[in-house]
C-alpha atoms as a PDB file:
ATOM      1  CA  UNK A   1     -25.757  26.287  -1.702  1.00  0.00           C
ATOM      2  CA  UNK A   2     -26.088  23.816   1.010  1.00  0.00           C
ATOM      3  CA  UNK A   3     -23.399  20.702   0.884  1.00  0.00           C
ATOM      4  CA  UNK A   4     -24.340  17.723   2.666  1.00  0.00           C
ATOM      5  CA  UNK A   5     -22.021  14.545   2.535  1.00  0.00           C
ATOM      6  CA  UNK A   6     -23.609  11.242   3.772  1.00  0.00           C
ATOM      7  CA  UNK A   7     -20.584   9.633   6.517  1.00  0.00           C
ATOM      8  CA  UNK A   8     -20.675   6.095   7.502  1.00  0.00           C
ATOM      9  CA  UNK A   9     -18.781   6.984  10.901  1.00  0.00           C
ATOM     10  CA  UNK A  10     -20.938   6.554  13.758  1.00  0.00           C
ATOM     11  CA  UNK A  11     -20.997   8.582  17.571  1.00  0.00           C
ATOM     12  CA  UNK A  12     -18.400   6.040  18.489  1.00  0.00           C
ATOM     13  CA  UNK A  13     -16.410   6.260  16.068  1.00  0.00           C
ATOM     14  CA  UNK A  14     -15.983   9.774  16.902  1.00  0.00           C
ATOM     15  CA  UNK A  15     -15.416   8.900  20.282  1.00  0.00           C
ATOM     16  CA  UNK A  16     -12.888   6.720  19.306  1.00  0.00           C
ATOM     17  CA  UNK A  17     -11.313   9.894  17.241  1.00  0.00           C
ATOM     18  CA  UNK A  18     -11.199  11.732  19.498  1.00  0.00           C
ATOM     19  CA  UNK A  19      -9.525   9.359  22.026  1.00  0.00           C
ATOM     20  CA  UNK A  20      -6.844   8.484  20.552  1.00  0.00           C
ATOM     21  CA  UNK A  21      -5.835  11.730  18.740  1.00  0.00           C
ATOM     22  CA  UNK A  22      -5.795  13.449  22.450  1.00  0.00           C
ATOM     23  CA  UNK A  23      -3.619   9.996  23.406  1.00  0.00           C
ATOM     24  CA  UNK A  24      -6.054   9.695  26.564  1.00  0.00           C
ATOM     25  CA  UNK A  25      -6.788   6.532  28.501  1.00  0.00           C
ATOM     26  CA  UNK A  26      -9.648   4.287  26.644  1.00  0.00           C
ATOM     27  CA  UNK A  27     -10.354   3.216  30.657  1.00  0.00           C
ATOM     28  CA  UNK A  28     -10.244   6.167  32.448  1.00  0.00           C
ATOM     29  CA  UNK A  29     -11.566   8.732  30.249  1.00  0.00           C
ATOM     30  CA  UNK A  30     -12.031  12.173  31.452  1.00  0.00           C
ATOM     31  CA  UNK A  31     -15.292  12.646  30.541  1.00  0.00           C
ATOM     32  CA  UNK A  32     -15.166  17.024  30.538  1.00  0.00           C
ATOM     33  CA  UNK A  33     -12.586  17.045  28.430  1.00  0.00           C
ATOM     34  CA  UNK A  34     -14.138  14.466  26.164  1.00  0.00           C
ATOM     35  CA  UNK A  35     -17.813  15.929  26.431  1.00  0.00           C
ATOM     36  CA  UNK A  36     -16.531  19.132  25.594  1.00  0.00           C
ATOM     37  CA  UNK A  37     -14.344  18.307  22.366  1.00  0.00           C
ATOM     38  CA  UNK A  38     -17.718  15.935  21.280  1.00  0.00           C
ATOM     39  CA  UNK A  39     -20.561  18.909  21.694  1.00  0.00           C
ATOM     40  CA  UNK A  40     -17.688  20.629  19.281  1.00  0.00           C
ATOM     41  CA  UNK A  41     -17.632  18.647  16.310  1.00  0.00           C
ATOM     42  CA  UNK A  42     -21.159  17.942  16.875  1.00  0.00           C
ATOM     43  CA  UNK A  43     -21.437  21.939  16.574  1.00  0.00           C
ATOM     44  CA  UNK A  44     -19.076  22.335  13.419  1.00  0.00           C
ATOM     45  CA  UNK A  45     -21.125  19.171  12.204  1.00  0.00           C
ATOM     46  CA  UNK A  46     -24.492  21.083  12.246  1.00  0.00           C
ATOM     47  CA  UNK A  47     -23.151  23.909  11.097  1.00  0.00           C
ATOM     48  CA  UNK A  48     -21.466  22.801   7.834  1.00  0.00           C
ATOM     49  CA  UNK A  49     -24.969  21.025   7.439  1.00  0.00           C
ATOM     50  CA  UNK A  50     -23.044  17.140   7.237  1.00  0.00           C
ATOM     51  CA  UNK A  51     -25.464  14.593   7.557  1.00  0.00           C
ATOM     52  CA  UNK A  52     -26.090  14.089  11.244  1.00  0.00           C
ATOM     53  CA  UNK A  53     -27.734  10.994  11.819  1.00  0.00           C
ATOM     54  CA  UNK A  54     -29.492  10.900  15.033  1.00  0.00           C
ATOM     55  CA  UNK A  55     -27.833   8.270  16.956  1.00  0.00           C
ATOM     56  CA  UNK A  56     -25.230  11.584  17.420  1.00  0.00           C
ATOM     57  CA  UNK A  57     -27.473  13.736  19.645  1.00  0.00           C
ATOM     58  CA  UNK A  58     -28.090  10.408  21.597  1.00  0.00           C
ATOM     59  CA  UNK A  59     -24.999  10.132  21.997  1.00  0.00           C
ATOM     60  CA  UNK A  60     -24.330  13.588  23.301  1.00  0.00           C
ATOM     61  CA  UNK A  61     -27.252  13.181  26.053  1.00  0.00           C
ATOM     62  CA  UNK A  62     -25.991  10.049  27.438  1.00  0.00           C
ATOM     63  CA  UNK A  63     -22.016  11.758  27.438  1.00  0.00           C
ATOM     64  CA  UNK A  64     -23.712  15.058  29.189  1.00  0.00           C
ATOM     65  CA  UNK A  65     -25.708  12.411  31.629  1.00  0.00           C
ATOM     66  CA  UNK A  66     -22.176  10.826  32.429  1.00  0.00           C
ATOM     67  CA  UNK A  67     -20.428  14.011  32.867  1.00  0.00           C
ATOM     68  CA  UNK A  68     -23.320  14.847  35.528  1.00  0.00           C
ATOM     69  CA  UNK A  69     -23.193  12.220  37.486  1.00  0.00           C
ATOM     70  CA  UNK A  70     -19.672  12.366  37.846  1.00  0.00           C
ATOM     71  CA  UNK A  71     -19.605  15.308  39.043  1.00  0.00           C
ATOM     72  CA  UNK A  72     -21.926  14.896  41.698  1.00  0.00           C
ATOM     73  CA  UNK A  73     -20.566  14.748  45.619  1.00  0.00           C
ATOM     74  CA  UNK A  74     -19.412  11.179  46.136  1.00  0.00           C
ATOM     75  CA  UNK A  75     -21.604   9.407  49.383  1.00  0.00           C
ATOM     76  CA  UNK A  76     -17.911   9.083  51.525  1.00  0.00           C
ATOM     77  CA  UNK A  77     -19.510   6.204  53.731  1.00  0.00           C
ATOM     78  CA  UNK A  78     -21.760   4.134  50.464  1.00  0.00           C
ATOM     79  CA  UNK A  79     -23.464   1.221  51.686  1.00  0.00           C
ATOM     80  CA  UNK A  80     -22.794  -0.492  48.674  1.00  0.00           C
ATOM     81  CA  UNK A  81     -19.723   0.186  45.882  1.00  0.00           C
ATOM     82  CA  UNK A  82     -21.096   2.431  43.368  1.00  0.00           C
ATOM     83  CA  UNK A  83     -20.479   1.510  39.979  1.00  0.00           C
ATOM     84  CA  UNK A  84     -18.284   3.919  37.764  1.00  0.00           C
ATOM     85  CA  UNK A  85     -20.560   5.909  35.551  1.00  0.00           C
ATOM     86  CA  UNK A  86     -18.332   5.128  32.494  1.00  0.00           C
ATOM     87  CA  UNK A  87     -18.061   1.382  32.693  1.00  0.00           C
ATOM     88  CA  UNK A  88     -21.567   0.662  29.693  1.00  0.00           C
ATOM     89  CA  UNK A  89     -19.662   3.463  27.297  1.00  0.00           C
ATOM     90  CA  UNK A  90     -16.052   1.833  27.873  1.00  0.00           C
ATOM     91  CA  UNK A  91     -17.418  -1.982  27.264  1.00  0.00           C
ATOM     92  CA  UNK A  92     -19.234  -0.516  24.155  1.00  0.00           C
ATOM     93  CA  UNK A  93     -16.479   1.267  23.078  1.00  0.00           C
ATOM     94  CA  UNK A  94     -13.664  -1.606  23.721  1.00  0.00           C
ATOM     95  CA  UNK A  95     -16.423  -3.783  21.817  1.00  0.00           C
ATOM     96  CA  UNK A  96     -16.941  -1.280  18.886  1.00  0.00           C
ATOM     97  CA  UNK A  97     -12.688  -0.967  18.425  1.00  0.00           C
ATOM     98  CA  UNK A  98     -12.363  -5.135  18.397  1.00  0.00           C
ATOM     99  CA  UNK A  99     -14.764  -4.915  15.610  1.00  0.00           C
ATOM    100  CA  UNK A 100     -13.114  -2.311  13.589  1.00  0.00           C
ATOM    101  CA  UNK A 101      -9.776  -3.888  13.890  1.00  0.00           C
ATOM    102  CA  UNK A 102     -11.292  -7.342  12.483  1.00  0.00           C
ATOM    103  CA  UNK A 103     -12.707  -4.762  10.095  1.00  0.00           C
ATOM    104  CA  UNK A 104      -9.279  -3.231   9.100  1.00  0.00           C
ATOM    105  CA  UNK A 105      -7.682  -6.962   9.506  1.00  0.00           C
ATOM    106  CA  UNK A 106      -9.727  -7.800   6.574  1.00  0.00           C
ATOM    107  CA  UNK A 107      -9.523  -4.648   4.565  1.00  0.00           C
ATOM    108  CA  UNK A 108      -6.004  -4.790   5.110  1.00  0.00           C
ATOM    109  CA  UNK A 109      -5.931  -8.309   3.018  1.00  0.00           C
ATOM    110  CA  UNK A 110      -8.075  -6.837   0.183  1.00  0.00           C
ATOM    111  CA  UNK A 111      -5.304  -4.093   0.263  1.00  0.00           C
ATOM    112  CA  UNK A 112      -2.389  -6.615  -0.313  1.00  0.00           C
ATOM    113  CA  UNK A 113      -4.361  -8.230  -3.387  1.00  0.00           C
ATOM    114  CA  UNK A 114      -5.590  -4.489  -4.876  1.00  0.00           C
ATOM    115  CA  UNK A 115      -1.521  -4.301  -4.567  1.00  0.00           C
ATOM    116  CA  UNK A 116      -0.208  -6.680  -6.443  1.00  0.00           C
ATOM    117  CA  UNK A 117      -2.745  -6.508  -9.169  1.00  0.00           C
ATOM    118  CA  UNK A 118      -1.593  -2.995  -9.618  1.00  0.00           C
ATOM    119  CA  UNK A 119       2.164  -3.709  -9.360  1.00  0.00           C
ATOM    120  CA  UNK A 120       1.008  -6.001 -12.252  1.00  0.00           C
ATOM    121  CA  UNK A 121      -0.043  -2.726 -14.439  1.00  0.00           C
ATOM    122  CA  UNK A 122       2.346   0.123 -16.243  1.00  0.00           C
ATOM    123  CA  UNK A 123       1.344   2.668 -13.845  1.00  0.00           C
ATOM    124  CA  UNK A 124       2.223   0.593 -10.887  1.00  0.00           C
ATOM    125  CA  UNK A 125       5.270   2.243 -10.376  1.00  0.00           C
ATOM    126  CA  UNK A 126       3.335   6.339 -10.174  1.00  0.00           C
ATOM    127  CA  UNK A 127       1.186   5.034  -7.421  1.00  0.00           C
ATOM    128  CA  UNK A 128       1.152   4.308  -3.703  1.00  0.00           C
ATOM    129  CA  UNK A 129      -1.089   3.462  -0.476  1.00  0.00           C
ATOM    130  CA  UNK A 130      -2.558   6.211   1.543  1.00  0.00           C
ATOM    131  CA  UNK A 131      -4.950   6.479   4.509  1.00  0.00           C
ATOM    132  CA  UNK A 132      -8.068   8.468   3.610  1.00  0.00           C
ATOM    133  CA  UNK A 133      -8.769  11.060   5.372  1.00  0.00           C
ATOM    134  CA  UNK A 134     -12.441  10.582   7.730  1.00  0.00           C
ATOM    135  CA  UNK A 135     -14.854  13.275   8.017  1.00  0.00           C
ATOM    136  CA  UNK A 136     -13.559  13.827  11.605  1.00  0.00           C
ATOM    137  CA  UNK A 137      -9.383  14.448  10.045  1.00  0.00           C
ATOM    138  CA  UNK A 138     -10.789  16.880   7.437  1.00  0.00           C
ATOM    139  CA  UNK A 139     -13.700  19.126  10.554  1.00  0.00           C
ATOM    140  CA  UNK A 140     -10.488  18.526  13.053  1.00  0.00           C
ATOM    141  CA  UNK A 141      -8.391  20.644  10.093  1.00  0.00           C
ATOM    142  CA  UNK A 142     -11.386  23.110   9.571  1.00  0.00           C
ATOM    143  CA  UNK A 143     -11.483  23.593  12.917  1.00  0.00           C
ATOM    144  CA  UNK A 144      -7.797  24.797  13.494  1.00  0.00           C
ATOM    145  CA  UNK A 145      -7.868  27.031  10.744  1.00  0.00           C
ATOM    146  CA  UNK A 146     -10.844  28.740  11.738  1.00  0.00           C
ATOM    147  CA  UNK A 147      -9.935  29.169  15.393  1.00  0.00           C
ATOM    148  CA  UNK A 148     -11.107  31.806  17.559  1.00  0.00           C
ATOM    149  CA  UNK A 149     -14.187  32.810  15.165  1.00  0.00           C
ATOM    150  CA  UNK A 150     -17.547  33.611  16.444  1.00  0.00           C
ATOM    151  CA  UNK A 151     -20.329  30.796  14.675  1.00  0.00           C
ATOM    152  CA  UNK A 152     -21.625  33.982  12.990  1.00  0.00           C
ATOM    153  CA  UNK A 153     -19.342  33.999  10.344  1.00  0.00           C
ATOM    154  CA  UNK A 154     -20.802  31.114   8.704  1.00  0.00           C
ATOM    155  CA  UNK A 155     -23.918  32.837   8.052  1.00  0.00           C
ATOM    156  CA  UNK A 156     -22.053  34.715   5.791  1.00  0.00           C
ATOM    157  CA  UNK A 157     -20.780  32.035   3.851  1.00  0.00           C
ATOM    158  CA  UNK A 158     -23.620  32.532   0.450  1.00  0.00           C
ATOM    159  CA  UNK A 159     -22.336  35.727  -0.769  1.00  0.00           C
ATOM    160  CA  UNK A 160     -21.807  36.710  -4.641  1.00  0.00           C
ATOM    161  CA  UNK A 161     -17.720  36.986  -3.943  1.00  0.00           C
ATOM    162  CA  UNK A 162     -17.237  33.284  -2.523  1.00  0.00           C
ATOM    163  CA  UNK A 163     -19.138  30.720  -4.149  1.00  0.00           C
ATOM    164  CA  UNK A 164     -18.549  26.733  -3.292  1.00  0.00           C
ATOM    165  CA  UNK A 165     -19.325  25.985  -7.388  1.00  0.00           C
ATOM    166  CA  UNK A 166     -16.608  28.652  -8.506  1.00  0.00           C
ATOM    167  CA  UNK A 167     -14.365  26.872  -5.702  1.00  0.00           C
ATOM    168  CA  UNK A 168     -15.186  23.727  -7.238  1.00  0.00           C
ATOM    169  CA  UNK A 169     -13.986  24.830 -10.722  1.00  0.00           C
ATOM    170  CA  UNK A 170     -11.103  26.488  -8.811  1.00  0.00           C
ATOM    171  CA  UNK A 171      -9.604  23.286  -7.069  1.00  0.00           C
ATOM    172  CA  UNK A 172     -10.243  20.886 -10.175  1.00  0.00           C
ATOM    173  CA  UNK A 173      -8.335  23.169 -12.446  1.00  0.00           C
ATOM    174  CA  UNK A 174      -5.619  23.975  -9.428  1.00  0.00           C
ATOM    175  CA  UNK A 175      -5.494  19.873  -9.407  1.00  0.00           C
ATOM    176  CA  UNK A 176      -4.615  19.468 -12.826  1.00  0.00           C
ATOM    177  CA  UNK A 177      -1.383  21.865 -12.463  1.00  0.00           C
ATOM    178  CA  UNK A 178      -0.116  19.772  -9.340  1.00  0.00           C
ATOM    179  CA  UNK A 179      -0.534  16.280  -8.161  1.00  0.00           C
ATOM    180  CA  UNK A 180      -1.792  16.741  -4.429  1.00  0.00           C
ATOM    181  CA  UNK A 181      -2.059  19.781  -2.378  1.00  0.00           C
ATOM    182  CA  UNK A 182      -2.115  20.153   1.568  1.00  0.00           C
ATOM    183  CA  UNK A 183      -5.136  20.940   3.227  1.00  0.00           C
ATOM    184  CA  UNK A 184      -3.710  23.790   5.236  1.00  0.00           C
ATOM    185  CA  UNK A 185      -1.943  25.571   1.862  1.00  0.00           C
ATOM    186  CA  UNK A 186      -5.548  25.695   0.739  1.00  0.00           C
ATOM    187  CA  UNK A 187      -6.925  27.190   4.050  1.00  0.00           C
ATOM    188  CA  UNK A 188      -3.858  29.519   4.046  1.00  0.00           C
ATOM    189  CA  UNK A 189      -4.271  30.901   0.261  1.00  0.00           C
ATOM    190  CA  UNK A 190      -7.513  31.942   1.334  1.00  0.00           C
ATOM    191  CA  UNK A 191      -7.851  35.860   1.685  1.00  0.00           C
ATOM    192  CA  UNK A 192     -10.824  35.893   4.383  1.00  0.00           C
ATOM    193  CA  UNK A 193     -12.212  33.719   6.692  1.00  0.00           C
ATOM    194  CA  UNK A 194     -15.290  33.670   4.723  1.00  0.00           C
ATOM    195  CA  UNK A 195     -13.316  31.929   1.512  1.00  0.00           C
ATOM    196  CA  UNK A 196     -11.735  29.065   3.977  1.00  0.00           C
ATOM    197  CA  UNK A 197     -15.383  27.836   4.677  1.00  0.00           C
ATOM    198  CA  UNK A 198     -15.978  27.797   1.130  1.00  0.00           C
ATOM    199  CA  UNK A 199     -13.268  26.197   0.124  1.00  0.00           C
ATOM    200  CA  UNK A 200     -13.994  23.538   2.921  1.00  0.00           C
ATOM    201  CA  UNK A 201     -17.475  23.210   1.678  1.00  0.00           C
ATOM    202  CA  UNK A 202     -16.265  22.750  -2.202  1.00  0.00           C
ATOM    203  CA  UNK A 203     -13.863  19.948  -1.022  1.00  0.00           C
ATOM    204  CA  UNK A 204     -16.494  18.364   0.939  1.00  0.00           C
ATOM    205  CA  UNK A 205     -18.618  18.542  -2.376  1.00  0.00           C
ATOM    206  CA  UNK A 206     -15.631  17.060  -3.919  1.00  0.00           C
ATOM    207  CA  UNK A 207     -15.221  14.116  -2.035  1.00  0.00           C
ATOM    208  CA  UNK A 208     -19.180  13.741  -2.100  1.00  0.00           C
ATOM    209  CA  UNK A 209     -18.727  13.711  -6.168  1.00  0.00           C
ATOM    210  CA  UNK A 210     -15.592  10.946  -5.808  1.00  0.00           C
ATOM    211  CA  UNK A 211     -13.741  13.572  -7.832  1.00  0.00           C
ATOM    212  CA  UNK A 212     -10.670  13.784  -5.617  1.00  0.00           C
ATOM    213  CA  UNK A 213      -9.504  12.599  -1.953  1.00  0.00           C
ATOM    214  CA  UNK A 214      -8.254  13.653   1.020  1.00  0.00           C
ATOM    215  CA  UNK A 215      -5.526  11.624   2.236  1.00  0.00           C
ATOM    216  CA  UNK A 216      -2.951  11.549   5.129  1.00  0.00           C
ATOM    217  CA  UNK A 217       0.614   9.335   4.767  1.00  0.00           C
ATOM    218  CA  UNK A 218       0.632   8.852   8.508  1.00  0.00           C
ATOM    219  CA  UNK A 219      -2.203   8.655  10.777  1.00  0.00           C
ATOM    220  CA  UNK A 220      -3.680  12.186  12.220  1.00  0.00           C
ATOM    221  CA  UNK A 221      -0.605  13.196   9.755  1.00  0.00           C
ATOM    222  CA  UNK A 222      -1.306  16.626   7.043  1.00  0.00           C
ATOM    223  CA  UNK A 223      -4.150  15.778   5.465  1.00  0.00           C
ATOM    224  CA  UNK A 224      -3.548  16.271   1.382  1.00  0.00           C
ATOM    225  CA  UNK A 225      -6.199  16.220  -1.736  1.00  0.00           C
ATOM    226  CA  UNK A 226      -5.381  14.560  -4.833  1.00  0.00           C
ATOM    227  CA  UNK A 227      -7.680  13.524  -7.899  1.00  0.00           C
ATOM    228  CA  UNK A 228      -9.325  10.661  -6.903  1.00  0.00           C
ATOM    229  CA  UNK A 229      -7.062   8.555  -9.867  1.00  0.00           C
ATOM    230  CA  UNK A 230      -3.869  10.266  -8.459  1.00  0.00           C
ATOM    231  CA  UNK A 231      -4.016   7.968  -5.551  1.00  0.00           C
ATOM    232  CA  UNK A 232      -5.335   4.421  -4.071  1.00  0.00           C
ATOM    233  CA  UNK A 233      -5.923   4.614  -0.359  1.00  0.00           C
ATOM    234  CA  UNK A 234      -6.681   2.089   2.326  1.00  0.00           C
ATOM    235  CA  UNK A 235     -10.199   1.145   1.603  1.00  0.00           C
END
């Protein structure tokens, strides 16, 4: 069974990610490091079949170009000042984070009013605001607990013992005993290597379905799954 999961985050987005989870300078980035970590997700991306749009191998080229030229012998007498090879992908990304912070400015004021309206209810009190987890948290996660093993080991992954529907059935039923569990409890329960990318895929599927969500209570925090009605996160 193949599990694809349509993603609205774009190349820079994950750029972004990936940025600011290593702490590293939005105007100096160094571009092997970054280059290296991108071509990594873009890997576990292709591999877990999530919907790659193309504008992510684009991406890749013109981060591999960049890398390149950087690395080339600097000219120690130029006749003119060369222009820093990063400057285009730093204005677009500065650019691209202005408009997601107008973005969260004004999701942040639908938050306040989804608030109060629930304050307003009964169940007011059993509830409370989460960040969701992105597709980039949840492959960052994957990625840790699968560490040191060869790509080869997700060709294994359609095999009678492990299936993603039975791990489907599994979680929902797990869900209904307890109100969230943490993503890396899951990964840990699992008795092969083969049964953590299963259980990956099923919560992908999951979150696909809207059945349940995978949340963090502090950003790049543990990432936790709940029934979807368990929680309300940041939209």
């Amino acid at each position: 069974m193949k599990v694809r999961l349509d993603i609205f985050e774009g190349p820079l987005d994950l750029l972004l990610y990936l940025i600011k989870r290593d702490h590293l300078n939005i105007h100096d980035i160094p571009m092997v490091t970054v280059v290296d970590q991108y071509l990594q997700f873009i890997d576990l991306m292709k591999v877990l079949d999530v919907n790659l749009a193309s504008e992510y191998m684009a991406m890749a080229a013109t981060l591999i170009s960049i890398k390149s030229r950087m690395l080339l012998p600097k000219d120690p007498e130029p006749e003119v000042l060369e222009e820093d090879p990063r400057e285009e992908l730093v204005r677009r990304l500065l650019e691209y984070e202005k408009f997601k912070e107008a973005a969260e400015f004004l999701k942040s004021k639908e938050r306040e009013r989804v608030k109060y309206a629930v304050r307003s209810t009964e169940s007011a009190d059993k509830k409370e605001f989460f960040l969701e987890a992105s597709i980039f948290d949840l492959i960052n996660a994957f990625k840790a607990a699968l560490k040191d093993v060869p790509k080869d080991i997700f060709l294994e992954v359609i095999k009678d013992e492990f299936t993603v529907e039975q791990k489907i059935h599994d979680l929902l039923h797990l869900l209904l005993i307890k109100d969230k569990i943490a993503l890396n409890d899951l990964f840990a329960d699992a008795k092969s290597k083969i049964e953590v990318v299963v259980t990956f895929l099923a919560i992908l599927e999951l979150i696909k379905l809207r059945e349940i969500v995978a949340f963090q209570e502090m950003l790049f925090g543990q990432i936790l799954v709940s029934r979807r009605d368990q929680v309300i996160t940041a939209p």
